[in-house]
PDB file of N, CA and C in Angstrom:
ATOM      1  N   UNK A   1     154.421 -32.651 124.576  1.00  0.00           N
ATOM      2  CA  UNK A   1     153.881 -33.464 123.503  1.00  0.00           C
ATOM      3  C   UNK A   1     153.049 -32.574 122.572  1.00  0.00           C
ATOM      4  N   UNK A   2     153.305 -32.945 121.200  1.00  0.00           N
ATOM      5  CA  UNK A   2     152.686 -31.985 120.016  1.00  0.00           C
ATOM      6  C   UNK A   2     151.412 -32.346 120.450  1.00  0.00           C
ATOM      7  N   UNK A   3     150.450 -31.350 120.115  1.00  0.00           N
ATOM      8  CA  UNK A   3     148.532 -31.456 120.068  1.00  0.00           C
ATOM      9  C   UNK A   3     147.997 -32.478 119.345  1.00  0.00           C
ATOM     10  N   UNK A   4     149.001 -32.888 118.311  1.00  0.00           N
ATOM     11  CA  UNK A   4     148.312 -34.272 117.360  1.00  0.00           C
ATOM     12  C   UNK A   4     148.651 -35.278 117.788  1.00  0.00           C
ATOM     13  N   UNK A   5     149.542 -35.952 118.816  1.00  0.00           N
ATOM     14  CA  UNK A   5     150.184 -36.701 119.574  1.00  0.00           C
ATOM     15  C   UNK A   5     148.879 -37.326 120.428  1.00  0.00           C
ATOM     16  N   UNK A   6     148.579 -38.496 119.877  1.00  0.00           N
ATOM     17  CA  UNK A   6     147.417 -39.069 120.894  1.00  0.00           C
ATOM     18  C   UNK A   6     147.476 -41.032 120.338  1.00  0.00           C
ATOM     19  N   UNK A   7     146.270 -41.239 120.825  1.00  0.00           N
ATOM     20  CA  UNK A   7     146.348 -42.943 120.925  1.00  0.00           C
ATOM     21  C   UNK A   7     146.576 -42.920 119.557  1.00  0.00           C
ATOM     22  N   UNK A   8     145.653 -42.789 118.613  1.00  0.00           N
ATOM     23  CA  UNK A   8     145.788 -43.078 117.428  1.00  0.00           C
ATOM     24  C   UNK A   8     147.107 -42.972 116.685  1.00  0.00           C
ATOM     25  N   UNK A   9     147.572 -41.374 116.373  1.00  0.00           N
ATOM     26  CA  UNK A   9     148.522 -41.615 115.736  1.00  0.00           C
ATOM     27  C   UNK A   9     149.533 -42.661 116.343  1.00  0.00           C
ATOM     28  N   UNK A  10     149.897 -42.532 117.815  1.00  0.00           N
ATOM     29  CA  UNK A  10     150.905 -43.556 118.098  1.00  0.00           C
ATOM     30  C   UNK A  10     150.872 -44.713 117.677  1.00  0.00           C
ATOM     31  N   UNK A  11     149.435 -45.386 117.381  1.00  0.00           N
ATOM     32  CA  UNK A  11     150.005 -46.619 116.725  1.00  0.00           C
ATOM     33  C   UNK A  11     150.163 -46.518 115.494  1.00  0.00           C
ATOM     34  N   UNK A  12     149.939 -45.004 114.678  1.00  0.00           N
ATOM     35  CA  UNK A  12     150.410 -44.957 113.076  1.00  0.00           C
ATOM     36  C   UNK A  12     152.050 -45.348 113.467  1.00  0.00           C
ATOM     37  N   UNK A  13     152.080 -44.490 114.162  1.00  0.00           N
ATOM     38  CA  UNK A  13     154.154 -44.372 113.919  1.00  0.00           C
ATOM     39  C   UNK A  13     154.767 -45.737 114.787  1.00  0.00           C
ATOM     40  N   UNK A  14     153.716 -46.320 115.949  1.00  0.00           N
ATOM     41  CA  UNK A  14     154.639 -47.352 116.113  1.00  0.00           C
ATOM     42  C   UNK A  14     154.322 -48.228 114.611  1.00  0.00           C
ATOM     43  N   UNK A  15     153.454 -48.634 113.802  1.00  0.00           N
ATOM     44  CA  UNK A  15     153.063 -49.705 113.131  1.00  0.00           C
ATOM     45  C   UNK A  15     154.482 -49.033 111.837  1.00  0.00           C
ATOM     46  N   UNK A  16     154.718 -47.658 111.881  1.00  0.00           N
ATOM     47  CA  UNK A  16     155.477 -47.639 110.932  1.00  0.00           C
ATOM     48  C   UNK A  16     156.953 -48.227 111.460  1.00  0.00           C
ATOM     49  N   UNK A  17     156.877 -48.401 112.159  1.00  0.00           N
ATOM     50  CA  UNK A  17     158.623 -48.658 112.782  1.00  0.00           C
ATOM     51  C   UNK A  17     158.651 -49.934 112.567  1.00  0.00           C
ATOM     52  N   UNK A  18     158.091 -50.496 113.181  1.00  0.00           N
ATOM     53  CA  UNK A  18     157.715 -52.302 113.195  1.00  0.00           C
ATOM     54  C   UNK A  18     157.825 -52.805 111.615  1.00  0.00           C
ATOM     55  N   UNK A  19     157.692 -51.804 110.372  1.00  0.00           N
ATOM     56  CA  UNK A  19     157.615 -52.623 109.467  1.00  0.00           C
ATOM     57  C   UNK A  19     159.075 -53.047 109.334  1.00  0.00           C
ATOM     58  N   UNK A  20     158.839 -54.069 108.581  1.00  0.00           N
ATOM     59  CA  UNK A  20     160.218 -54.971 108.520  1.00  0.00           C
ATOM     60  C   UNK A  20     160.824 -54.775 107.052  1.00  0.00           C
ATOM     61  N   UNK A  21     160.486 -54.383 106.202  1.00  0.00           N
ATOM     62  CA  UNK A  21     161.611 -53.532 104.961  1.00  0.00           C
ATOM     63  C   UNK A  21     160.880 -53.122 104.140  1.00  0.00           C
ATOM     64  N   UNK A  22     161.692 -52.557 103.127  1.00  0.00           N
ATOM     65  CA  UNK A  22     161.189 -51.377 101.950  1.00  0.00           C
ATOM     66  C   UNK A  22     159.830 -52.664 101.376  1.00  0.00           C
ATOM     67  N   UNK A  23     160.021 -53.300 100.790  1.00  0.00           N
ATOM     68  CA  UNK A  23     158.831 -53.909 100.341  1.00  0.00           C
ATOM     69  C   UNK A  23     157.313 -53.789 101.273  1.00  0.00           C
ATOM     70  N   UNK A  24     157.645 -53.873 102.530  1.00  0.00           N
ATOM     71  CA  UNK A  24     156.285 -54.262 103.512  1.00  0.00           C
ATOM     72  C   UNK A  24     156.022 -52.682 103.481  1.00  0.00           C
ATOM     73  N   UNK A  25     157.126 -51.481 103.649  1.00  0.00           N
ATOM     74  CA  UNK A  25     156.758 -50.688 103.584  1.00  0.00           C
ATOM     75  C   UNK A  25     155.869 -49.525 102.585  1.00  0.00           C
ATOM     76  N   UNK A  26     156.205 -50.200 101.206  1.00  0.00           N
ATOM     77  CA  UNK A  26     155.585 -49.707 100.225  1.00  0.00           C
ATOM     78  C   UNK A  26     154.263 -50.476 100.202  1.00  0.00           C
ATOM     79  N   UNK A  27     154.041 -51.380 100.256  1.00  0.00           N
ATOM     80  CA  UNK A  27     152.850 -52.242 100.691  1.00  0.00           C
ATOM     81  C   UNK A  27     151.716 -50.892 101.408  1.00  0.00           C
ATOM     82  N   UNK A  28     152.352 -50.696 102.473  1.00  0.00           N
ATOM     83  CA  UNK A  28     151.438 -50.288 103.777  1.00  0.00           C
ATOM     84  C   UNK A  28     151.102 -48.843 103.401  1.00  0.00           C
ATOM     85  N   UNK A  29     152.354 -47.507 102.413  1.00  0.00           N
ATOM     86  CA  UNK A  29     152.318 -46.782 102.234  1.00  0.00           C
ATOM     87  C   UNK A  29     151.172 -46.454 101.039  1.00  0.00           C
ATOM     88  N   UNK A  30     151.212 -47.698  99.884  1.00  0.00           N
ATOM     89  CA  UNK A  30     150.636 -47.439  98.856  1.00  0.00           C
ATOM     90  C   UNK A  30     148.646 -47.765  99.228  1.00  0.00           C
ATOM     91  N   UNK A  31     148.838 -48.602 100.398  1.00  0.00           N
ATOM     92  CA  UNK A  31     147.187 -48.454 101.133  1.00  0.00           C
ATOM     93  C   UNK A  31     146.690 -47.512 102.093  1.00  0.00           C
ATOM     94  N   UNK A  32     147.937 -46.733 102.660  1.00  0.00           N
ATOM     95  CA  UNK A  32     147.434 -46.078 103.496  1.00  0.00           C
ATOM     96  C   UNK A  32     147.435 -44.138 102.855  1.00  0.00           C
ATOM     97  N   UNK A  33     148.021 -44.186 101.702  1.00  0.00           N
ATOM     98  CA  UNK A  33     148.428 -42.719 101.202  1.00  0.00           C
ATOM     99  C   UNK A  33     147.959 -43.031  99.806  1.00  0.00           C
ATOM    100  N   UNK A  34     147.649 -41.740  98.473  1.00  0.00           N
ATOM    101  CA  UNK A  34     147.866 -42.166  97.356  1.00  0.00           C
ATOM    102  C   UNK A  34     149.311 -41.749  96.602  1.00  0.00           C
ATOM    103  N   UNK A  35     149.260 -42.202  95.721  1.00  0.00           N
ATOM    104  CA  UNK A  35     150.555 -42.085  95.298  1.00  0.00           C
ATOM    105  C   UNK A  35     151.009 -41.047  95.141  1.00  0.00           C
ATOM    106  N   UNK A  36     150.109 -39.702  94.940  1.00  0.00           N
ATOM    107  CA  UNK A  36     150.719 -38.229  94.974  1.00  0.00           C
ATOM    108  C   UNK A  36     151.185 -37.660  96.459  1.00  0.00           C
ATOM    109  N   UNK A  37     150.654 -38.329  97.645  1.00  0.00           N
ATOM    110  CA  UNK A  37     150.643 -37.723  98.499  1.00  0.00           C
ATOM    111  C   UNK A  37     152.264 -38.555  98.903  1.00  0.00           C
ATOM    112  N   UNK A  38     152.773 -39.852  98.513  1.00  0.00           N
ATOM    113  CA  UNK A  38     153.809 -40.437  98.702  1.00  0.00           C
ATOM    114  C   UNK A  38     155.119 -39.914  98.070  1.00  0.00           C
ATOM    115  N   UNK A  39     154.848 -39.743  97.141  1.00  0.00           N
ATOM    116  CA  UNK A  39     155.874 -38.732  96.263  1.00  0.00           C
ATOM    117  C   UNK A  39     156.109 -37.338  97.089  1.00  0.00           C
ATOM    118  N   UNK A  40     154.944 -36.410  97.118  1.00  0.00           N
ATOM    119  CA  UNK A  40     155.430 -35.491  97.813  1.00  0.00           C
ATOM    120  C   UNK A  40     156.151 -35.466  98.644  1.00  0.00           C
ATOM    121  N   UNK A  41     156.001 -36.653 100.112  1.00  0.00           N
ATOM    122  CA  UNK A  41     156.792 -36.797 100.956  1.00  0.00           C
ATOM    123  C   UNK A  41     158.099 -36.852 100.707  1.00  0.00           C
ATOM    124  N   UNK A  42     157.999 -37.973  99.504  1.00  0.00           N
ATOM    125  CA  UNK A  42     159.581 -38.216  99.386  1.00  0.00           C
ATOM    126  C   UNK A  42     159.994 -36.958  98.449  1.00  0.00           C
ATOM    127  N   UNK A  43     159.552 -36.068  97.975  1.00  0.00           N
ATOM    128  CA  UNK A  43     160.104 -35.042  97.379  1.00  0.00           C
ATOM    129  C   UNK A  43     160.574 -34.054  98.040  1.00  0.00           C
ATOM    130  N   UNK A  44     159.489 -33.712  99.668  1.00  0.00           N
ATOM    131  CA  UNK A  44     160.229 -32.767 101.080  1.00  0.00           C
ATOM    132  C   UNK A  44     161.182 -33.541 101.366  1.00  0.00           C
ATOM    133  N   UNK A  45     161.488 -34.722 101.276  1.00  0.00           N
ATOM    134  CA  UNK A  45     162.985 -35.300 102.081  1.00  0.00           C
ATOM    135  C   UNK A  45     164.261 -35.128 100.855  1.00  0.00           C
ATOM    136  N   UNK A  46     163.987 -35.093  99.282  1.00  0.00           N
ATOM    137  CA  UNK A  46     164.669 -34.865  98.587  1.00  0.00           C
ATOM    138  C   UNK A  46     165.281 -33.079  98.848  1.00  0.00           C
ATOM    139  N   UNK A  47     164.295 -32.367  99.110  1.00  0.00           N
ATOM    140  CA  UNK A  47     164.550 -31.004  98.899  1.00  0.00           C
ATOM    141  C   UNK A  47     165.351 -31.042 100.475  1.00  0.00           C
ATOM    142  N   UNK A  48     165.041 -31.177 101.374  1.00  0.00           N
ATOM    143  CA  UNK A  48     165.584 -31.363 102.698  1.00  0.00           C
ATOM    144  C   UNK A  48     166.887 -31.718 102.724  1.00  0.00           C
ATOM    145  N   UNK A  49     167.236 -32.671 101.620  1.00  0.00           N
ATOM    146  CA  UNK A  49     169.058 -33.290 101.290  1.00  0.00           C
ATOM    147  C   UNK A  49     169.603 -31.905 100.395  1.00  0.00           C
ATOM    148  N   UNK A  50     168.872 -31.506  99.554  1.00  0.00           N
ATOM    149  CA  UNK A  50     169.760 -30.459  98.829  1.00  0.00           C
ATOM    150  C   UNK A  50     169.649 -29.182  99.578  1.00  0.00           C
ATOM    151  N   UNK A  51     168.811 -29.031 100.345  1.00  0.00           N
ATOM    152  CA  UNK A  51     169.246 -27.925 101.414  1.00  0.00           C
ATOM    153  C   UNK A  51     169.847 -27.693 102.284  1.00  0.00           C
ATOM    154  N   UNK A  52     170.566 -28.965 102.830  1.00  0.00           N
ATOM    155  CA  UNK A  52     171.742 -29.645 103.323  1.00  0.00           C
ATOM    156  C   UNK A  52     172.462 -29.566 102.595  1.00  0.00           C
ATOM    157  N   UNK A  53     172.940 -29.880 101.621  1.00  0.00           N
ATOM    158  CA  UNK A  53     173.569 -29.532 100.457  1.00  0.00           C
ATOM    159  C   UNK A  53     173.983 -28.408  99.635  1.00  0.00           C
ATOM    160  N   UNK A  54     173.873 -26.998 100.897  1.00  0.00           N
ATOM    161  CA  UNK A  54     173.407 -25.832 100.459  1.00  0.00           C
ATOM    162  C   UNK A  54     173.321 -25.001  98.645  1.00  0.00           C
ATOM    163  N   UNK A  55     172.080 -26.251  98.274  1.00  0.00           N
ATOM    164  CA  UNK A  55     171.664 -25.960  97.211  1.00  0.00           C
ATOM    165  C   UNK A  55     171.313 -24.499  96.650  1.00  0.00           C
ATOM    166  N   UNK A  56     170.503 -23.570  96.473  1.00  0.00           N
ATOM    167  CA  UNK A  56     169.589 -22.334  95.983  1.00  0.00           C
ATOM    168  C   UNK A  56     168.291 -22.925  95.737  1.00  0.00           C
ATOM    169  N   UNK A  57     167.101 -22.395  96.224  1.00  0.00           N
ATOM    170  CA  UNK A  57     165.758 -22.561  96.075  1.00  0.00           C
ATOM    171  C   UNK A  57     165.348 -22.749  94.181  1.00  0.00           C
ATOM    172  N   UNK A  58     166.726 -21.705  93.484  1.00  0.00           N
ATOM    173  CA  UNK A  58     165.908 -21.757  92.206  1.00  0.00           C
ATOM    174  C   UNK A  58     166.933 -23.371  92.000  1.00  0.00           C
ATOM    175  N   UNK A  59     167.347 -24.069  91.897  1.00  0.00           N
ATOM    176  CA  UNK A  59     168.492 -25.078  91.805  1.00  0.00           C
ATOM    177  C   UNK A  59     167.564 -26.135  92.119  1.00  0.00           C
ATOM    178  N   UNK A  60     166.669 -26.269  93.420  1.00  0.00           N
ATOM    179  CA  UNK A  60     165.855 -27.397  94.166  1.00  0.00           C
ATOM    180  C   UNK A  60     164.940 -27.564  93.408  1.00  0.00           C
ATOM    181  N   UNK A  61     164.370 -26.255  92.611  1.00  0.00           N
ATOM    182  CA  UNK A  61     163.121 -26.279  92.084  1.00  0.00           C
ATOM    183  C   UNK A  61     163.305 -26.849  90.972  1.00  0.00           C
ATOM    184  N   UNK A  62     164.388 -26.362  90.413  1.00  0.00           N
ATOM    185  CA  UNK A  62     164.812 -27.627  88.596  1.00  0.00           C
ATOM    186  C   UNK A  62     164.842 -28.847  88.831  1.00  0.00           C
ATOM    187  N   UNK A  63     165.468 -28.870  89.742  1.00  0.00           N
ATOM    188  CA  UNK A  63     166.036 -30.526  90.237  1.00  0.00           C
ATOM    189  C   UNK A  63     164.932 -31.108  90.671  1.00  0.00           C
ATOM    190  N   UNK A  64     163.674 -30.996  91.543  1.00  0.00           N
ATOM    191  CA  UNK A  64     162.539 -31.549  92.064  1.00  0.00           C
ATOM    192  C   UNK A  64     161.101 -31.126  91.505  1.00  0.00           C
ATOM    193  N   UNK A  65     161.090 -29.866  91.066  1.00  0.00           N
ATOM    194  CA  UNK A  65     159.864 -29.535  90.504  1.00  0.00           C
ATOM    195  C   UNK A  65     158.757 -29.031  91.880  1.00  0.00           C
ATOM    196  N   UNK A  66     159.402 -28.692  92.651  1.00  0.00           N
ATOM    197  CA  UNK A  66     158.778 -28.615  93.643  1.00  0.00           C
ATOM    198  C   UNK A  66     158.715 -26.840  93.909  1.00  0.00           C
ATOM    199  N   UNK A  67     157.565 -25.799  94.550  1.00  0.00           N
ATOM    200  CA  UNK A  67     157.408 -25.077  94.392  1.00  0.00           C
ATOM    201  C   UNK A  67     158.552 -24.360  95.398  1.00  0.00           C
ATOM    202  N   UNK A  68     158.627 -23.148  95.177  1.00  0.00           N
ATOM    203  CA  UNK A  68     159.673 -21.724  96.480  1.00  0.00           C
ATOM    204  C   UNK A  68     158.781 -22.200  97.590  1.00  0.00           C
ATOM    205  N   UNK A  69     157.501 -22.508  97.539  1.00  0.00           N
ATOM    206  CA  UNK A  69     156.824 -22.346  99.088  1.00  0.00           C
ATOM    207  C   UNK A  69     157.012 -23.484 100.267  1.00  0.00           C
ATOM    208  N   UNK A  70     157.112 -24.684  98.985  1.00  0.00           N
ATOM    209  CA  UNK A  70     157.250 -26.201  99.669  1.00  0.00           C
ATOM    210  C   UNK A  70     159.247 -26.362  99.962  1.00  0.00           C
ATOM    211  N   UNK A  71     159.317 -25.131  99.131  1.00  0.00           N
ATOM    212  CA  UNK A  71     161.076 -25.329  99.708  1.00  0.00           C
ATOM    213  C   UNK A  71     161.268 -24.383 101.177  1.00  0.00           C
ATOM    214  N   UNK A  72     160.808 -23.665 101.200  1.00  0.00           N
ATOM    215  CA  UNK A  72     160.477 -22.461 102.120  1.00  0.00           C
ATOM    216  C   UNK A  72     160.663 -23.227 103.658  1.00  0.00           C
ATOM    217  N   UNK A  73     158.934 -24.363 102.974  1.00  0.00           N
ATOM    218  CA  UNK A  73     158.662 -24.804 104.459  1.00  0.00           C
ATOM    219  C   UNK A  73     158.996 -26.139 104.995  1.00  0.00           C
ATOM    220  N   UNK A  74     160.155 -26.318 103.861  1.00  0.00           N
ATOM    221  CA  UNK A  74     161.116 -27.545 104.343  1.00  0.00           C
ATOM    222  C   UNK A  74     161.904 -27.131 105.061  1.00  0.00           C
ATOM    223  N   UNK A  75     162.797 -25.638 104.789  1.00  0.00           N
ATOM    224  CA  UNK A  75     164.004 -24.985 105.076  1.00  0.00           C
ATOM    225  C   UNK A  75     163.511 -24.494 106.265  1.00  0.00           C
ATOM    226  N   UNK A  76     161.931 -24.200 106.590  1.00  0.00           N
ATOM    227  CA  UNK A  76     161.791 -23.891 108.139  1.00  0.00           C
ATOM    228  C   UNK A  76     161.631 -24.990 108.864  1.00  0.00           C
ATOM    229  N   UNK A  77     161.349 -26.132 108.738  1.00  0.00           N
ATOM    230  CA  UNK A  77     161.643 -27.431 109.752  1.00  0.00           C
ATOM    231  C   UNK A  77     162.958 -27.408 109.742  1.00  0.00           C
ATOM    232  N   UNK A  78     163.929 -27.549 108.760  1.00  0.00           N
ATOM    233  CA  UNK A  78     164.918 -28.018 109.104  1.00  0.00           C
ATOM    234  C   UNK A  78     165.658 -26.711 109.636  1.00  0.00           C
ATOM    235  N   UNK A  79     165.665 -25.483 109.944  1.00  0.00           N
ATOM    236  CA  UNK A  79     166.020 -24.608 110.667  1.00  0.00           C
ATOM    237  C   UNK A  79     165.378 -24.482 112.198  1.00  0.00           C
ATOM    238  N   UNK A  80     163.931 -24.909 112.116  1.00  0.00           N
ATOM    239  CA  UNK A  80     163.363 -24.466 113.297  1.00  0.00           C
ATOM    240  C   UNK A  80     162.346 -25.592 113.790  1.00  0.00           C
ATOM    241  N   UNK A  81     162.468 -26.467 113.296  1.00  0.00           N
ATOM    242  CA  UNK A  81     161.641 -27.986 113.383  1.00  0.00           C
ATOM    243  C   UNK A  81     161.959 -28.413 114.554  1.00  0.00           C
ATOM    244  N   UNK A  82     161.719 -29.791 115.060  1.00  0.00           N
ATOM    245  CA  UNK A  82     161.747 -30.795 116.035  1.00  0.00           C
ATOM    246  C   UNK A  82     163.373 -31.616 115.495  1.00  0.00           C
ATOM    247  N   UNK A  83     163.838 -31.651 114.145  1.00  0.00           N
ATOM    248  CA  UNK A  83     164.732 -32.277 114.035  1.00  0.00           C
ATOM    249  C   UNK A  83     164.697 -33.960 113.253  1.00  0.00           C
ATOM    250  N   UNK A  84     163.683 -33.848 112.806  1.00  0.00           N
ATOM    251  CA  UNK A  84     163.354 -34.957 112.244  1.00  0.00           C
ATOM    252  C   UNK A  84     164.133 -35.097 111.121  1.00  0.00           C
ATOM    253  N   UNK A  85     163.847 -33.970 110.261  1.00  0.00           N
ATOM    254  CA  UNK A  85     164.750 -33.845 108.772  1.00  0.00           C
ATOM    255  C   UNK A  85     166.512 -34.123 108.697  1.00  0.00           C
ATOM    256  N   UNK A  86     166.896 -33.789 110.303  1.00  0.00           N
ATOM    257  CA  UNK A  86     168.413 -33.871 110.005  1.00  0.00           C
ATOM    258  C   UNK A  86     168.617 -35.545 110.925  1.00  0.00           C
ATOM    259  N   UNK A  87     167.727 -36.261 111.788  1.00  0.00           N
ATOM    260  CA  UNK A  87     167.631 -37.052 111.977  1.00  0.00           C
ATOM    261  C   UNK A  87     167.813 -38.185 111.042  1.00  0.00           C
ATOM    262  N   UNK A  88     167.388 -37.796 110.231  1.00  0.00           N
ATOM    263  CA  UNK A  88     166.809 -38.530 108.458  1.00  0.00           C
ATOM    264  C   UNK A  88     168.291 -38.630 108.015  1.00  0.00           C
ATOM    265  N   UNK A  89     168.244 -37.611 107.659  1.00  0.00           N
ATOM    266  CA  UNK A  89     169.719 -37.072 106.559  1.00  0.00           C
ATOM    267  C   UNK A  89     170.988 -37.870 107.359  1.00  0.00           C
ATOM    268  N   UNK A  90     171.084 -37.475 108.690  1.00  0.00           N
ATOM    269  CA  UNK A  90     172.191 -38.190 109.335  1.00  0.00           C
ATOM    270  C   UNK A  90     172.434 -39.666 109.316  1.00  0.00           C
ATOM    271  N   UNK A  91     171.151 -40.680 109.256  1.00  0.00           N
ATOM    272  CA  UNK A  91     170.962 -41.727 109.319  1.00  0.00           C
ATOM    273  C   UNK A  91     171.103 -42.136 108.006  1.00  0.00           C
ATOM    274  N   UNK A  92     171.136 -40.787 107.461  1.00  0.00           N
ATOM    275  CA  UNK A  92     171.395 -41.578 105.506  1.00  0.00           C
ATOM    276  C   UNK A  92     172.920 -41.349 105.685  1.00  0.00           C
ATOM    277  N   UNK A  93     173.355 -40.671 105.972  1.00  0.00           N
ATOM    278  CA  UNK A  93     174.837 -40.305 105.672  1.00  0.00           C
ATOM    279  C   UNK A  93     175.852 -41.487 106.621  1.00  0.00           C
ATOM    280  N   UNK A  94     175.237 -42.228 107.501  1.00  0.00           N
ATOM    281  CA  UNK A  94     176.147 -42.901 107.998  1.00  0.00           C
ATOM    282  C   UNK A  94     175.720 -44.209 107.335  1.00  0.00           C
ATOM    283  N   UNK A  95     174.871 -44.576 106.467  1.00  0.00           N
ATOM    284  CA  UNK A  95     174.804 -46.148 106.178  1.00  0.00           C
ATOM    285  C   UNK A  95     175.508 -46.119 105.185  1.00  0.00           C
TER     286      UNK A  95
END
């Protein structure tokens, strides 16, 4: 178990599972994050699809605006991560 893995977060991530759709979820996201920090997220999962996509770092960066470093350390989760990112991607690609 990761070092940040304790009571608390578990009920962040169970309370995130439990939500019941995109609406409740933007609800919960837009009180619990601000809106820059929500975007970013969804901007590592954007860069995460075009690196799957075997995009080029300078290609991700036009397309997202997002820096070489934040592409860097997307491309090292999804090379050397837990697997979350292709977890994601896979679950997009089959709906």
């Amino acid at each position: 178990m990761a070092k940040w893995h304790n009571e608390v977060t578990d009920r962040l991530i169970k309370t995130i599972v439990d939500l019941k759709d995109c609406d409740e979820a933007y609800m919960f996201l837009e009180d619990l994050c601000t809106v820059k920090e929500i975007r970013e997220m969804a901007q590592r999962l954007q860069v995460a699809s075009l690196l799957k996509q075997n995009k080029s770092y300078q290609e991700i960066s036009a397309i997202t605006g997002v820096s070489a470093a934040t592409i860097s350390r997307v491309s090292r989760c999804l090379n050397y991560g837990t697997g979350g990112y292709e977890a994601v991607l896979l679950k997009e690609e089959t709906k």
